[in-house]
C-alpha atoms as a PDB file:
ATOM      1  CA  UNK A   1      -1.290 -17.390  -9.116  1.00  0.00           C
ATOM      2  CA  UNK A   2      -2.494 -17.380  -5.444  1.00  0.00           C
ATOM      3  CA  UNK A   3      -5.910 -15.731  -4.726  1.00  0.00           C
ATOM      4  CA  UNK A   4      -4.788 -13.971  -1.689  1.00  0.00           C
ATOM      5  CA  UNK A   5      -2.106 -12.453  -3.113  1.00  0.00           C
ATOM      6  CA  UNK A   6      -4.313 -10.836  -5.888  1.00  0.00           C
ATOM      7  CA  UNK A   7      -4.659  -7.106  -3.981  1.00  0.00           C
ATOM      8  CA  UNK A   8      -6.669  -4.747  -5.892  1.00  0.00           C
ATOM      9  CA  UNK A   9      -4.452  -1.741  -4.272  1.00  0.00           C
ATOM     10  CA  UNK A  10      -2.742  -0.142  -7.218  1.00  0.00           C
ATOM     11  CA  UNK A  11       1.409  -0.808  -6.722  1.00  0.00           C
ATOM     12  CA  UNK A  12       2.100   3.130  -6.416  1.00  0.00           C
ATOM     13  CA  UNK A  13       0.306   3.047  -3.336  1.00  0.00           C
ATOM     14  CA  UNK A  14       2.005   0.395  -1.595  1.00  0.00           C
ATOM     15  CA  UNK A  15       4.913   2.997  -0.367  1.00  0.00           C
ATOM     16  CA  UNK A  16       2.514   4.583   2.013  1.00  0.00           C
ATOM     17  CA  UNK A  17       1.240   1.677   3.389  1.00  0.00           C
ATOM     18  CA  UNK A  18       4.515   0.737   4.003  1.00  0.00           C
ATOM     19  CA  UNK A  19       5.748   3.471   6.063  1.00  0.00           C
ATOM     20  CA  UNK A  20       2.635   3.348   7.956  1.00  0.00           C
ATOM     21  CA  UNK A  21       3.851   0.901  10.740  1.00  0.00           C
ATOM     22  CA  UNK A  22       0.096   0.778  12.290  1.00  0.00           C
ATOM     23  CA  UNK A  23      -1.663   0.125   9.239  1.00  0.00           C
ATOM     24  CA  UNK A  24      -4.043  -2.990  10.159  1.00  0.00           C
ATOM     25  CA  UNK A  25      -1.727  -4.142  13.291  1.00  0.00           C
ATOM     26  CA  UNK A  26      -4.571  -2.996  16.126  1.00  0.00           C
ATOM     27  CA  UNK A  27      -7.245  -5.386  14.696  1.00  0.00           C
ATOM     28  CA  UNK A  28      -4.455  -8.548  15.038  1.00  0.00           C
ATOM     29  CA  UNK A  29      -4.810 -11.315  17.312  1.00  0.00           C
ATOM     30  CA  UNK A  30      -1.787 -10.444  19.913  1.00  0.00           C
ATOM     31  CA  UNK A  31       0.497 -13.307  18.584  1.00  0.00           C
ATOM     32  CA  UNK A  32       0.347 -12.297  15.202  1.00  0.00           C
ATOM     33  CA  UNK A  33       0.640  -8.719  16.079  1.00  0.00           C
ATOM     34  CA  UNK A  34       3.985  -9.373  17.976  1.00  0.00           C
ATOM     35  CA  UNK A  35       5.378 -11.650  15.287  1.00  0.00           C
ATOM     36  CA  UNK A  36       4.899  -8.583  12.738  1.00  0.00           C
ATOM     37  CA  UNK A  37       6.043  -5.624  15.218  1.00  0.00           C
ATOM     38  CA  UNK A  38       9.379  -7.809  16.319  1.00  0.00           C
ATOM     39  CA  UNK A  39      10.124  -8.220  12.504  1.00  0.00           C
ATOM     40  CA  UNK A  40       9.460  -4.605  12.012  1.00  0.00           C
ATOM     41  CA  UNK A  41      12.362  -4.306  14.564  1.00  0.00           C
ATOM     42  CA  UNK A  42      15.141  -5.329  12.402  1.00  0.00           C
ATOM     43  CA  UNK A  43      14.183  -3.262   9.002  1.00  0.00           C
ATOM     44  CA  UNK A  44      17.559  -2.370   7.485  1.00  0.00           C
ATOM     45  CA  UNK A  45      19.469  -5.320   9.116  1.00  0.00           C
ATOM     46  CA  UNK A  46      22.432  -6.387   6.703  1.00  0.00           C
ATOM     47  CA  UNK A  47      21.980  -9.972   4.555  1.00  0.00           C
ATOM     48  CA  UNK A  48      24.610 -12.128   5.687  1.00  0.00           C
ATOM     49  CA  UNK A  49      24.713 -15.675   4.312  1.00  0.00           C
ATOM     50  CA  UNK A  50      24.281 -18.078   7.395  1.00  0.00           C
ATOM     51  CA  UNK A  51      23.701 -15.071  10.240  1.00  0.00           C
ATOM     52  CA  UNK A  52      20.765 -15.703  12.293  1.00  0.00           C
ATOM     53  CA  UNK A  53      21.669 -12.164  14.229  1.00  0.00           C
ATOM     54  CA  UNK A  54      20.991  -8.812  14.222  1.00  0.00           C
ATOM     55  CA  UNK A  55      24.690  -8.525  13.067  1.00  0.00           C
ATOM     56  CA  UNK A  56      23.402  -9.667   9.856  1.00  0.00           C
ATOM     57  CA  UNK A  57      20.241 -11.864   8.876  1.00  0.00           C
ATOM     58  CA  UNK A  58      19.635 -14.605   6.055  1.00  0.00           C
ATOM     59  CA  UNK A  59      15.885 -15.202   5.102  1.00  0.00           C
ATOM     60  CA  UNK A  60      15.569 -18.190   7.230  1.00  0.00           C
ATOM     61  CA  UNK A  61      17.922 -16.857  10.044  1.00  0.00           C
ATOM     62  CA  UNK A  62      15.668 -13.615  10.535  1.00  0.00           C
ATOM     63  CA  UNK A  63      12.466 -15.799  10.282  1.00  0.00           C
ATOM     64  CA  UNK A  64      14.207 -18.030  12.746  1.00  0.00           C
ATOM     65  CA  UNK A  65      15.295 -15.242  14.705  1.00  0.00           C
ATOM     66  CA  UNK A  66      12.004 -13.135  14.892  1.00  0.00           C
ATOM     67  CA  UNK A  67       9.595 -16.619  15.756  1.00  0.00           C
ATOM     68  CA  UNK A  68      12.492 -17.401  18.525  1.00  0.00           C
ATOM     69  CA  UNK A  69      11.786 -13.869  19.959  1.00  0.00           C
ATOM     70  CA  UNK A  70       8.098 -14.636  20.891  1.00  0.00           C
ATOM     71  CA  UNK A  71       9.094 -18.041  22.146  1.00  0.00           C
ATOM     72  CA  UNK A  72       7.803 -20.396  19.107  1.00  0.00           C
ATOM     73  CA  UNK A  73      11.028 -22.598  17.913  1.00  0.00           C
ATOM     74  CA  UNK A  74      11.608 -23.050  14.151  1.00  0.00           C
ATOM     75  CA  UNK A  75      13.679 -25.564  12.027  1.00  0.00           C
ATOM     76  CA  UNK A  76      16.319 -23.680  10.694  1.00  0.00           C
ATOM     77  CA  UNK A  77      15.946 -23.736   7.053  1.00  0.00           C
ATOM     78  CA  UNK A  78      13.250 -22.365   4.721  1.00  0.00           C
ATOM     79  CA  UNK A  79      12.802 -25.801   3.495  1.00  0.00           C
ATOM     80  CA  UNK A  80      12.628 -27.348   6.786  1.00  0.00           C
ATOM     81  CA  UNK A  81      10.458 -24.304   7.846  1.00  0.00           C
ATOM     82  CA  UNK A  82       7.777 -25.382   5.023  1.00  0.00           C
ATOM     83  CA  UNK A  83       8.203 -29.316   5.471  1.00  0.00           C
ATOM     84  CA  UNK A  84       7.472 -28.516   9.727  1.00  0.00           C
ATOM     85  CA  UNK A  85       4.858 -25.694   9.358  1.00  0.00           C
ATOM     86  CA  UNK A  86       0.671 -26.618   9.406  1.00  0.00           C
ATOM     87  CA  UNK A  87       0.105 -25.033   5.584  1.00  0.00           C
ATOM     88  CA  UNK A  88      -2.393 -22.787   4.968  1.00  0.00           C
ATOM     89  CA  UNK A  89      -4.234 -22.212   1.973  1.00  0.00           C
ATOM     90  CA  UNK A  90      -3.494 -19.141   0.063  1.00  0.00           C
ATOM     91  CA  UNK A  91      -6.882 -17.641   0.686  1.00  0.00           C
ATOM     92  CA  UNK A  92      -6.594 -18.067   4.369  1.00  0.00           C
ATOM     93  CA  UNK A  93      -2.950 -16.832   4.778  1.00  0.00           C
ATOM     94  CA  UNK A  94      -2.573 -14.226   7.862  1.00  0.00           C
ATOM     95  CA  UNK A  95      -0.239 -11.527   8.648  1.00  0.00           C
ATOM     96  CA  UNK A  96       2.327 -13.648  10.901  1.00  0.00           C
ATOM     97  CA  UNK A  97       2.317 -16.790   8.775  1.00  0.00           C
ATOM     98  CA  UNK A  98       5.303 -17.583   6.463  1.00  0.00           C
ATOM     99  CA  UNK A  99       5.274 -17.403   2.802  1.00  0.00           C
ATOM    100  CA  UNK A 100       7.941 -19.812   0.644  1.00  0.00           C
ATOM    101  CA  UNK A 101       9.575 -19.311  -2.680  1.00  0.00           C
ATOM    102  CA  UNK A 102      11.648 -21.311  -4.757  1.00  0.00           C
ATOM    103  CA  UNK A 103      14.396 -19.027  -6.315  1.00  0.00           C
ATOM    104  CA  UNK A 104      16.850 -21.880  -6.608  1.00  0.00           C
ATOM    105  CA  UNK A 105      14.640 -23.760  -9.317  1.00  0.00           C
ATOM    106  CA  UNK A 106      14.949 -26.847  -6.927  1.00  0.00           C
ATOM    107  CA  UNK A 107      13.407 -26.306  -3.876  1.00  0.00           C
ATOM    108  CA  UNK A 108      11.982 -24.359  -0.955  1.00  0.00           C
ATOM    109  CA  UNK A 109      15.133 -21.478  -1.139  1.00  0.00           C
ATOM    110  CA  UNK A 110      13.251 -18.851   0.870  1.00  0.00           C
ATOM    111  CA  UNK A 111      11.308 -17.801   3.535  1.00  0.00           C
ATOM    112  CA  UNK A 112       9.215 -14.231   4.363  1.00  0.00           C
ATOM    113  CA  UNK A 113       6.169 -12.846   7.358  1.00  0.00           C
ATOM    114  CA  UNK A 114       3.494 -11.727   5.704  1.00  0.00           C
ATOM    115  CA  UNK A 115       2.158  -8.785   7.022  1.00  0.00           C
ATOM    116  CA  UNK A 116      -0.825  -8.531   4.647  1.00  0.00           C
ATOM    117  CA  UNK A 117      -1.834  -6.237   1.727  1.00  0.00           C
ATOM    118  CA  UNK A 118       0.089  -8.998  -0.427  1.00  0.00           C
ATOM    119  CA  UNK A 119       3.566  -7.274   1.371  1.00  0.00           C
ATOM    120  CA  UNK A 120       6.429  -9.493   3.267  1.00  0.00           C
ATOM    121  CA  UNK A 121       9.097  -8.641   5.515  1.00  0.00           C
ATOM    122  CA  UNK A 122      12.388 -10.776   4.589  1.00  0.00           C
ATOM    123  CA  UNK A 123      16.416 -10.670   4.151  1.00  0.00           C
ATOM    124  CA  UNK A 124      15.995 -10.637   0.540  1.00  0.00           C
ATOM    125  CA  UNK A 125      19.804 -11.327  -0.508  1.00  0.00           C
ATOM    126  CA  UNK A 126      23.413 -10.362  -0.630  1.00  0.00           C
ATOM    127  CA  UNK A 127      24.124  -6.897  -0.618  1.00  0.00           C
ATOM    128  CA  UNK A 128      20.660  -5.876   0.427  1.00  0.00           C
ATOM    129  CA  UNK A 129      19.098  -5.459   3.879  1.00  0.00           C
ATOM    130  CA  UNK A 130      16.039  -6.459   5.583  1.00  0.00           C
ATOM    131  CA  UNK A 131      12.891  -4.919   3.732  1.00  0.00           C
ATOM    132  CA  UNK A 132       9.505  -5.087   2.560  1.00  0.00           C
ATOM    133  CA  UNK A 133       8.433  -6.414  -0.972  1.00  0.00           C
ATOM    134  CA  UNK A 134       5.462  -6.682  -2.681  1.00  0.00           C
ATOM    135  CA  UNK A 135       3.647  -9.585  -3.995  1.00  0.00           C
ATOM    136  CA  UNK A 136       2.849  -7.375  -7.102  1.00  0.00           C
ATOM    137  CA  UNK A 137       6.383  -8.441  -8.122  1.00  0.00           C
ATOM    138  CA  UNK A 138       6.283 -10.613 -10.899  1.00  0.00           C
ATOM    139  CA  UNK A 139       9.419 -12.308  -9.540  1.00  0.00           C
ATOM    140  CA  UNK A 140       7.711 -13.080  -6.462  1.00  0.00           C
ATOM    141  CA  UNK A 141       4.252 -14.453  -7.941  1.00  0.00           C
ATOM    142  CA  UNK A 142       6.729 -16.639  -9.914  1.00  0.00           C
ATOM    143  CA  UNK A 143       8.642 -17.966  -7.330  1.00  0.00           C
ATOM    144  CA  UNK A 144       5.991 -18.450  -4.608  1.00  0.00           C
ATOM    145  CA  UNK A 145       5.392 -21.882  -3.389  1.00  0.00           C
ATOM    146  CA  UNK A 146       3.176 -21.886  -0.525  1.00  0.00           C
ATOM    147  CA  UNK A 147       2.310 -20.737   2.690  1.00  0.00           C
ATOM    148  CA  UNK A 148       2.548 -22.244   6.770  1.00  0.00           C
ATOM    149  CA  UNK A 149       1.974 -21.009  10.333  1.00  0.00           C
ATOM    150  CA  UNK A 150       3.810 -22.068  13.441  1.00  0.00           C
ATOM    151  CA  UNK A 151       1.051 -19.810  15.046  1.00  0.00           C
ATOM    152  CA  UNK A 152      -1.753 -21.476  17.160  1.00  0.00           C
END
């Protein structure tokens, strides 16, 4: 399990930390800051397998998307996004850097910001919107892969 992701802030908190859009973004270097407030942007933005819009978002599409907003170009799928990105060890990872899972048992299958406090931003899946998860998930510690950074 990765050592950064091990948050000692109980789970029923996370809620409020999550509707607190300011929580930790003032003491962010301004790159990472904008990465994490341009995400923030498209909370609630429909899935949609393929869509790399705000008409509808998959994980590596809104990833894509959000990095192409601040000017920094990313290969367009979460695999390619890992393969491309410098990696970062899991007790260095930053809000702004990308965190990968493999839900597909194969491979890098998806892609997330961190924004700290063990919480992501991502287009989790069909039928669900852009959102914040949590780490704490079991699903997610199971699935998690690694982490990169296209930021300098």
């Amino acid at each position: 399990m990765p050592v950064a992701f091990l948050s000692c802030i109980p789970s029923s908190t996370f809620q409020s930390y999550w509707l607190d859009e300011d929580y930790g973004i003032e003491d962010l270097e301004p790159g990472r800051k904008d990465i994490i407030l341009t995400a923030r942007k498209y909370l609630g933005v429909r899935y949609r397998r393929g869509g790399r819009s705000p008409e509808g978002f998959d994980c590596s599409g809104f990833v894509s998307y959000v990095f192409g907003e601040r000017g920094i170009s990313l290969p367009r799928s979460a695999h390619n996004q890992y393969k491309k990105g410098k990696k970062v060890s899991d007790d260095s990872v930053m809000p702004g850097d990308l965190i990968f899972f493999n839900i597909n048992g194969r491979s890098i299958s998806h892609v997330a910001i961190y924004v700290g406090k063990d919480r992501f931003i991502h287009a989790p899946s069909n039928g669900k919107k852009v959102s914040y998860a949590s780490m704490e998930d079991e699903y997610w510690r199971r699935t998690y892969v690694g982490c990169a950074t296209y930021i300098e």
